[in-house]
C-alpha atoms as a PDB file:
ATOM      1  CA  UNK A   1       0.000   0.000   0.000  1.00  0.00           C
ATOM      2  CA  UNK A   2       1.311   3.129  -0.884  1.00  0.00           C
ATOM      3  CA  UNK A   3       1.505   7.159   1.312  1.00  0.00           C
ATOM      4  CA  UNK A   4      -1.449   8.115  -1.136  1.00  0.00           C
ATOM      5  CA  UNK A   5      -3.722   5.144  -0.596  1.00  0.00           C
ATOM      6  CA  UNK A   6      -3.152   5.175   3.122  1.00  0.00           C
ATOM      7  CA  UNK A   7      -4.106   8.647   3.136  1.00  0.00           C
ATOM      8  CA  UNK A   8      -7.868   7.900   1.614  1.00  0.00           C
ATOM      9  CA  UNK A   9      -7.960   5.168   3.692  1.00  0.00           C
ATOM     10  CA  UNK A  10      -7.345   7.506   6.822  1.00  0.00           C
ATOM     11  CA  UNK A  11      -9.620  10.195   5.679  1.00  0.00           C
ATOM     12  CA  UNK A  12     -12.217   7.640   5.254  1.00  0.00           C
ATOM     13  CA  UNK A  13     -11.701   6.358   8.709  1.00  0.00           C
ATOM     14  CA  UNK A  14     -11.859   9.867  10.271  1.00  0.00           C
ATOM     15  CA  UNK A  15     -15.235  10.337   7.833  1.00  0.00           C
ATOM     16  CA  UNK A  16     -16.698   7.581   9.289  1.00  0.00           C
ATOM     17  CA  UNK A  17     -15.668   8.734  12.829  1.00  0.00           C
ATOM     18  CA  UNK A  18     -17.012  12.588  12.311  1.00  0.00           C
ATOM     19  CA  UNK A  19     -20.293  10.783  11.050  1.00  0.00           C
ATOM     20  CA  UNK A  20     -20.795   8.453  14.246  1.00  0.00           C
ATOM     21  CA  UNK A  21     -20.102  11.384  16.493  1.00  0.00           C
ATOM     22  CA  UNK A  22     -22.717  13.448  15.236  1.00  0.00           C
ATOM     23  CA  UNK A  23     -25.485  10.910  15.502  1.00  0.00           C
ATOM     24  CA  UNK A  24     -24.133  11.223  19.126  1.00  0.00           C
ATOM     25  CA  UNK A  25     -26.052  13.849  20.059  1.00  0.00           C
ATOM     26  CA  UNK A  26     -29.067  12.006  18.187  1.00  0.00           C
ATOM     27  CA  UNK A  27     -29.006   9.393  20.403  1.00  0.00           C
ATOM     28  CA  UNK A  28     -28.586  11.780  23.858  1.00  0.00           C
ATOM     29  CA  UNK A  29     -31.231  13.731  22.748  1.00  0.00           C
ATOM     30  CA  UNK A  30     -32.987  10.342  22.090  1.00  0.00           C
ATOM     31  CA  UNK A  31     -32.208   9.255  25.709  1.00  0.00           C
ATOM     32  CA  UNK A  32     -33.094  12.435  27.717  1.00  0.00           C
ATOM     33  CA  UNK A  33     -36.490  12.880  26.022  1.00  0.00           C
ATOM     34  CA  UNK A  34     -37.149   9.413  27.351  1.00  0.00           C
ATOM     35  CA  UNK A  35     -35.756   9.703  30.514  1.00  0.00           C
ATOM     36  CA  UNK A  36     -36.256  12.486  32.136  1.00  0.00           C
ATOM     37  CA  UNK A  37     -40.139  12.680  32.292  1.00  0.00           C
ATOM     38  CA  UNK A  38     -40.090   9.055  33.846  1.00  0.00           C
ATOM     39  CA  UNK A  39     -37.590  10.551  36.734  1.00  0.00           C
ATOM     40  CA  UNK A  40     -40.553  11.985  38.086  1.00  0.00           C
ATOM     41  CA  UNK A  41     -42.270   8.584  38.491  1.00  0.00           C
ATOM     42  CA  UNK A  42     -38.946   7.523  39.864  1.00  0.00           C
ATOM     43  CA  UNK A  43     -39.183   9.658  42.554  1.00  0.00           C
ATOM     44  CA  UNK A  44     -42.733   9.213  43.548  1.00  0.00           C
ATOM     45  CA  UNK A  45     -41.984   5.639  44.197  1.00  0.00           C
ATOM     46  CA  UNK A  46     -39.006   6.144  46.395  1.00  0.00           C
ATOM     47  CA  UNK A  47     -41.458   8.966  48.519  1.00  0.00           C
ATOM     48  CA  UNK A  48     -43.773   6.853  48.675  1.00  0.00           C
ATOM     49  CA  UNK A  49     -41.789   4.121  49.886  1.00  0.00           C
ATOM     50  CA  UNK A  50     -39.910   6.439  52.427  1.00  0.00           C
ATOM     51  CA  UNK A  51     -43.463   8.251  53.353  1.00  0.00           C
ATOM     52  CA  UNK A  52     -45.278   4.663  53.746  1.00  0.00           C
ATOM     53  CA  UNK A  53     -42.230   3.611  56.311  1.00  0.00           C
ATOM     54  CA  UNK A  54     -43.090   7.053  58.310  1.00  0.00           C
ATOM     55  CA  UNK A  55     -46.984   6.528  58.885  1.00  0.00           C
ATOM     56  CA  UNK A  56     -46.600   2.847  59.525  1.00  0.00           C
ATOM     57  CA  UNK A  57     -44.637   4.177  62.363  1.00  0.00           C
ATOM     58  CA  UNK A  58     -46.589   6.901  63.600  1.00  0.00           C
ATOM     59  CA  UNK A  59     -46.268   8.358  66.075  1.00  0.00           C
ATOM     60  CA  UNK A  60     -42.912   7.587  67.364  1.00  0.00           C
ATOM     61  CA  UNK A  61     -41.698   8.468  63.707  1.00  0.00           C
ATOM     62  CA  UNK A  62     -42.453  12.004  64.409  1.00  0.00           C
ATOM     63  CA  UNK A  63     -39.552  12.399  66.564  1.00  0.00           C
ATOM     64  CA  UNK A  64     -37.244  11.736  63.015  1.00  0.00           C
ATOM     65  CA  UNK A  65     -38.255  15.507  61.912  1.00  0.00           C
ATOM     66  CA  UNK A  66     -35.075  17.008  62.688  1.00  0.00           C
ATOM     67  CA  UNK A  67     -32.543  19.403  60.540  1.00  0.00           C
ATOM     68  CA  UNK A  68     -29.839  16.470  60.676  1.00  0.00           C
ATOM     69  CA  UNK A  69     -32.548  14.100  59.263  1.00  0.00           C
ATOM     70  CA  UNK A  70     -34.348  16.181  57.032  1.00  0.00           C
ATOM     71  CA  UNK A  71     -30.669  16.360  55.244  1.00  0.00           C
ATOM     72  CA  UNK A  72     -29.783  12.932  55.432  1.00  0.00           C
ATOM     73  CA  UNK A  73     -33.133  12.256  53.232  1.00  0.00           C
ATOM     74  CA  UNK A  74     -31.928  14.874  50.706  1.00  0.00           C
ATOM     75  CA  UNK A  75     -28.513  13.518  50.648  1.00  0.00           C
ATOM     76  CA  UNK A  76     -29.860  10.200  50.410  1.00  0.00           C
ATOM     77  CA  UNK A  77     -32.325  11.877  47.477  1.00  0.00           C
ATOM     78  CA  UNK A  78     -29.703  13.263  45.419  1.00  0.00           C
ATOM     79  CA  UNK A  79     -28.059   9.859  45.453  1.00  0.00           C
ATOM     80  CA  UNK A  80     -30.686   8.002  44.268  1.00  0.00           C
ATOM     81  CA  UNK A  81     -31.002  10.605  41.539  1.00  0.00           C
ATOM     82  CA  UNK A  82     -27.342  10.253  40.789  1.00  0.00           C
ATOM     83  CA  UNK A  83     -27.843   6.512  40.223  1.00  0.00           C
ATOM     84  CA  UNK A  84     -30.892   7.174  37.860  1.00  0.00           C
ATOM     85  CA  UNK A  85     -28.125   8.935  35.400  1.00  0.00           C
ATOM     86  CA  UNK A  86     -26.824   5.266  35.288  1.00  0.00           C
ATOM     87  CA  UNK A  87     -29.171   4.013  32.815  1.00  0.00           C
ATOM     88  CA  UNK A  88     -27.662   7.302  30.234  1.00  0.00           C
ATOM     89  CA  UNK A  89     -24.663   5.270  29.998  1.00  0.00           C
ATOM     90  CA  UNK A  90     -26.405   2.314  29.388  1.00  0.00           C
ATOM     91  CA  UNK A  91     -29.288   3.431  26.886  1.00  0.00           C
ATOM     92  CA  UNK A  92     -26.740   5.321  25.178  1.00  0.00           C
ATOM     93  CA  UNK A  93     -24.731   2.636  24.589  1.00  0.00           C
ATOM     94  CA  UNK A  94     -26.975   0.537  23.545  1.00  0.00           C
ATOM     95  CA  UNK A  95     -28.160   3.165  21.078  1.00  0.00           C
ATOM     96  CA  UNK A  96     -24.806   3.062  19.630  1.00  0.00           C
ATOM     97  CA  UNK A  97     -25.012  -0.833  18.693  1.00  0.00           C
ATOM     98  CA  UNK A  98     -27.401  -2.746  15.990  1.00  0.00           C
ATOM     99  CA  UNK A  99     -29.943  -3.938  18.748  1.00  0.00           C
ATOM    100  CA  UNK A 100     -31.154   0.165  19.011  1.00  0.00           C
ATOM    101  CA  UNK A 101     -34.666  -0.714  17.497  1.00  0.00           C
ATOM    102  CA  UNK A 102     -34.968  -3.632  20.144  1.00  0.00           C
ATOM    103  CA  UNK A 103     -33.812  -1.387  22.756  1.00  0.00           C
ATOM    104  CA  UNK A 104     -35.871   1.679  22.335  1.00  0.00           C
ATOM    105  CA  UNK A 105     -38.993  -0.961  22.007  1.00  0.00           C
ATOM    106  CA  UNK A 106     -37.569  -2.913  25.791  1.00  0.00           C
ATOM    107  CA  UNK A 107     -36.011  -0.130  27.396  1.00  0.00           C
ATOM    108  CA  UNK A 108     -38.806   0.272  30.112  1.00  0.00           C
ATOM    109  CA  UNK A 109     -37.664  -2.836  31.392  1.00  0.00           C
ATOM    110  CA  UNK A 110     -34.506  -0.787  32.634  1.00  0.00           C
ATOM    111  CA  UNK A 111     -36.727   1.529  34.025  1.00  0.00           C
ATOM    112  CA  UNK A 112     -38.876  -1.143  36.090  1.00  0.00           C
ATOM    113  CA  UNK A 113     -36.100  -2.950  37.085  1.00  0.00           C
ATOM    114  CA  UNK A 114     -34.232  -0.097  37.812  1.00  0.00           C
ATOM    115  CA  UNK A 115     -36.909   1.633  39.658  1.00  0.00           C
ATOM    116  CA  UNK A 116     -37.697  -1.849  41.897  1.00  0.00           C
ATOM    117  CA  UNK A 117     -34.220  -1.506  42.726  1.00  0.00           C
ATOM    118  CA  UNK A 118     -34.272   2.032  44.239  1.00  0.00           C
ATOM    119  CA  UNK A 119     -37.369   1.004  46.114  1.00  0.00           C
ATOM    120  CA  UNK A 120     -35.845  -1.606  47.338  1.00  0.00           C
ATOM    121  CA  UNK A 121     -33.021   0.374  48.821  1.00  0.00           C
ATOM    122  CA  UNK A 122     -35.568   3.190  49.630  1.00  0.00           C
ATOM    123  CA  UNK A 123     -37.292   0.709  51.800  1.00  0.00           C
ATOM    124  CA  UNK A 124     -33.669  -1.126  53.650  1.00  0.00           C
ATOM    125  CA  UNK A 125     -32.806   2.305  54.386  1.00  0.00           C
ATOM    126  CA  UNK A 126     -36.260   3.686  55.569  1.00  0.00           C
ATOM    127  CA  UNK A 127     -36.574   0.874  57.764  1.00  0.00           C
ATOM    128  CA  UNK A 128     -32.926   1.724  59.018  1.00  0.00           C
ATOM    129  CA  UNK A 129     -33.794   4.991  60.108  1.00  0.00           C
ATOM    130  CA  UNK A 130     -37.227   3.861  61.773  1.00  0.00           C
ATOM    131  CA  UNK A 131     -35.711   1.114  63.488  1.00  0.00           C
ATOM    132  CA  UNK A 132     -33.883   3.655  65.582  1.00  0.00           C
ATOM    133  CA  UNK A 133     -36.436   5.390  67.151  1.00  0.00           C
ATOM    134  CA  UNK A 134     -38.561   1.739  67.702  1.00  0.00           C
ATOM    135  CA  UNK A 135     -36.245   0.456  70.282  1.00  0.00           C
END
């Protein structure tokens, strides 16, 4: 192979490259306009786990309302909205491969599992919290 045809053959590759980042964006845009509405619904399940836990244990649960524990709930908040972003990375990748019209048909199964997963950890960590004040 000669300088000139492994110049195309670079210019192609680089082509091919610009063209795949590009549909980048396509495929964030994609993923935000189908997850971000459904973080709402994410987030009503974990309160309603969290504010299920608090009535059950009314009315010793009242003594939780405190500054320190008001903040470890939004700490605990902004985590589980930090582990949400997870499924970016993984829609997005899966965007990127040849399954992407099977994926954007099955990717609510991410969300349920994913979801069932926070509320599961919603509801260890409730119960944590609630345990304390039970003794």
């Amino acid at each position: 192979m000669n300088s000139d045809q492994s110049n195309d053959v670079d210019k192609s590759s680089l082509s091919d490259k610009s063209i795949s980042l590009s549909r980048i964006g396509e495929f964030v845009t994609a993923a935000l306009r189908y997850w971000e509405p459904r973080r709402i619904f994410y987030n009503l399940v974990l309160i309603v786990v969290v504010l299920v836990h608090f009535i059950l244990s009314l009315p010793s649960s009242k003594s939780l309302i405190a500054w320190d524990n008001i903040l470890q709930v939004f700490v605990l908040a902004i985590f589980a909205n930090v582990c949400y972003c997870a499924a970016y990375l993984v829609d997005i990748f899966v965007q990127l491969s040849s399954f992407r019209d099977d994926w954007l048909r099955w990717r609510w199964l991410l969300l349920t599992i994913g979801t069932t997963f926070a509320a599961v950890l919603a509801h260890f960590f409730s119960s944590e919290m609630l345990a304390h004040i039970c003794e």
